[in-house]
Protein backbone atom coordinates (compact mmCIF):
# COMPACT_ATOMS: atom_id res chain seq x y z
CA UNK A 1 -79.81 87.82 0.77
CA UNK A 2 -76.53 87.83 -1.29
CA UNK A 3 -73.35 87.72 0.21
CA UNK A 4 -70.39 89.53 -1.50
CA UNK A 5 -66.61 89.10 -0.36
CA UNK A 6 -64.13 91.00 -2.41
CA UNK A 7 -60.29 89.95 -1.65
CA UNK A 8 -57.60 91.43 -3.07
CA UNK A 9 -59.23 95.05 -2.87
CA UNK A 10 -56.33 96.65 -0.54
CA UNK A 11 -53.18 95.02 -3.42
CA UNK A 12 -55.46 97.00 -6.28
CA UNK A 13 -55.82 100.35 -4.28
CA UNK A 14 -52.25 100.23 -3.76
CA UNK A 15 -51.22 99.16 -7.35
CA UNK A 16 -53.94 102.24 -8.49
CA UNK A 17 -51.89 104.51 -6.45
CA UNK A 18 -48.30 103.28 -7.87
CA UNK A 19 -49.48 103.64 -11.22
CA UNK A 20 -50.83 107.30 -10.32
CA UNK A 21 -47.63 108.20 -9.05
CA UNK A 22 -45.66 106.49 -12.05
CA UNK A 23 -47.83 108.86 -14.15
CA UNK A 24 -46.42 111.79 -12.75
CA UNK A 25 -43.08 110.91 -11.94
CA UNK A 26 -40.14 111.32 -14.12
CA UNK A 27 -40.72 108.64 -16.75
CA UNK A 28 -43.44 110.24 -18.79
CA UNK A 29 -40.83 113.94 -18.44
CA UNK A 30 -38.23 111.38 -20.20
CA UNK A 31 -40.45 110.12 -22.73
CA UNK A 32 -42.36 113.46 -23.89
CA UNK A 33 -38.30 115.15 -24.08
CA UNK A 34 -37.75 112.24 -26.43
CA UNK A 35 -40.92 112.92 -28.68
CA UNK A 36 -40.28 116.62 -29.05
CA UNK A 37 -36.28 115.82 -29.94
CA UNK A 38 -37.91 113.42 -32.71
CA UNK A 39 -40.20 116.44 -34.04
CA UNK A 40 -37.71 119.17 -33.65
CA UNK A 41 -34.87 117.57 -35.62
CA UNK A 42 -37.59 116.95 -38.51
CA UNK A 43 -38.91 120.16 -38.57
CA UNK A 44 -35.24 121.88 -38.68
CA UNK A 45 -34.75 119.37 -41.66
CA UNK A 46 -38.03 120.32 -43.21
CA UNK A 47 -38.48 123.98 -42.78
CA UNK A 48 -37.80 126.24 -45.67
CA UNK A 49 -34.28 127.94 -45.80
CA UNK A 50 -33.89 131.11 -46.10
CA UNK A 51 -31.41 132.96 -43.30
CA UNK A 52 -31.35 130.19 -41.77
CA UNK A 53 -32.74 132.36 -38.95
CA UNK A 54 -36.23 130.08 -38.30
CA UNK A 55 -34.03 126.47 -38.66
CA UNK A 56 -32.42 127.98 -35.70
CA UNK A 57 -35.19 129.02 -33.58
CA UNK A 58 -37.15 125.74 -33.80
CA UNK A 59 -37.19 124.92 -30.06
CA UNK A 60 -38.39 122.08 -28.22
CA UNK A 61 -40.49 122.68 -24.55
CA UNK A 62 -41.55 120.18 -21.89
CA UNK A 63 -43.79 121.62 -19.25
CA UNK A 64 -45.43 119.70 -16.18
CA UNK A 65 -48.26 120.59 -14.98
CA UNK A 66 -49.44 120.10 -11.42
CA UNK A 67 -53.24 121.08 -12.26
CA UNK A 68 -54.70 119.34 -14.09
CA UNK A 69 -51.65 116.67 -14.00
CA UNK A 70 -49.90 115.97 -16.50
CA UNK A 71 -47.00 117.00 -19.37
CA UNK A 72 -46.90 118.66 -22.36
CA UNK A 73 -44.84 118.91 -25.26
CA UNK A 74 -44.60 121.54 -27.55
CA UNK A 75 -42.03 122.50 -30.61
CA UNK A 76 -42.60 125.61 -32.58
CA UNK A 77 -40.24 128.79 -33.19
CA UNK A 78 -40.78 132.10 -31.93
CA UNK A 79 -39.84 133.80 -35.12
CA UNK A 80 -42.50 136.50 -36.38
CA UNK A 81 -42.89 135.02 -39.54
CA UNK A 82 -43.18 131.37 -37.87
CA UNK A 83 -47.03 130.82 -38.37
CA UNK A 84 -47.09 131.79 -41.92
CA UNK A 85 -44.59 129.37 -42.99
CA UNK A 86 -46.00 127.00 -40.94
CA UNK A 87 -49.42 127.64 -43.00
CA UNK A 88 -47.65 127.86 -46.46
CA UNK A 89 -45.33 124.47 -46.08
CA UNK A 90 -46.60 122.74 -43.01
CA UNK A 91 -43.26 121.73 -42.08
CA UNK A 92 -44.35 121.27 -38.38
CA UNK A 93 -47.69 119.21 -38.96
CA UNK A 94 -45.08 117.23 -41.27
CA UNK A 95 -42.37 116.24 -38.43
CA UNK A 96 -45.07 115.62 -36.10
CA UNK A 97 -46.89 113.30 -38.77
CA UNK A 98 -43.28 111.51 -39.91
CA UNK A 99 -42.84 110.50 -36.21
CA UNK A 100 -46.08 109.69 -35.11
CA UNK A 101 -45.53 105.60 -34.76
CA UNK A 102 -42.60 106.45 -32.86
CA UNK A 103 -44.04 108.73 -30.66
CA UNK A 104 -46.49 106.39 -30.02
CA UNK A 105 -44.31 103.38 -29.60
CA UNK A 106 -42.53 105.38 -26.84
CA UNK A 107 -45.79 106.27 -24.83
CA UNK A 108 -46.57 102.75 -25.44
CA UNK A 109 -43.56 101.02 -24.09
CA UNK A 110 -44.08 103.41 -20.96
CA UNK A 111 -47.39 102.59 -19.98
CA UNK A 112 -46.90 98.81 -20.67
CA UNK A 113 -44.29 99.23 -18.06
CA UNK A 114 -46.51 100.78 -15.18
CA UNK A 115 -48.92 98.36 -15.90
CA UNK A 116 -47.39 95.68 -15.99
CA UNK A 117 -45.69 96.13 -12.58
C-alpha cells in the first residue's frame, strides 16, 4: 500500500483563488482600455479621409462580462458605410496588426504579475 501526503495543498487553493479574482478585477479592465486606445488612434490615422465623418466615429468599447467571465475589447465605427471601407482598405485589421506586440506585451506584463504573487 502507497502512502501519499500532499503539503502545501491549502497555500495553492488559496493562491488559485487570488489569481481567479485578479482575473476579474480591475487590472485586466485597465489593460484591455489600453489595447483598444493603441488600435483606435491607428485606425483614425489609417482610415481613408473623406468628411472626415468615419475618423470621427472610430470608437473604442470595453465590456465585462460576468458570464462567461471575462473582458472584451472592441473598436469599430458605427458609420453605415464602416464595413465596406473596412473591406476595401483594411484600416482596422491594420491598427490591430501594427500593435499586436504591444498588445501582447501588456497582457503579458499583467499575467506575469498575478502569477508571480
Amino acid at each position: 500500500m502507497a502512502e501519499l501526503d500532499v503539503q502545501g495543498m491549502e497555500e495553492a487553493q488559496a493562491k488559485i483563488e487570488q489569481m481567479l479574482a485578479d482575473l476579474q478585477g480591475p487590472q485586466p479592465v485597465e489593460s484591455m482600455r489600453e489595447a483598444t486606445l493603441l488600435v483606435t488612434r491607428d485606425a483614425k490615422i489609417l482610415s481613408p479621409v473623406d468628411t472626415g465623418r468615419l475618423r470621427a466615429s472610430i470608437l473604442p468599447k470595453v465590456t465585462v462580462r460576468k458570464f462567461p467571465p471575462g473582458v472584451e475589447g472592441v473598436v469599430g465605427s458605427r458609420v453605415e458605410y464602416a464595413p465596406f471601407q473596412e473591406e476595401r482598405k483594411g484600416f482596422l485589421r491594420e491598427a490591430l496588426e501594427k500593435n499586436a506586440a504591444r498588445i501582447r506585451e501588456l497582457f503579458g506584463r499583467f499575467v506575469a504579475r498575478i502569477v508571480s504573487r
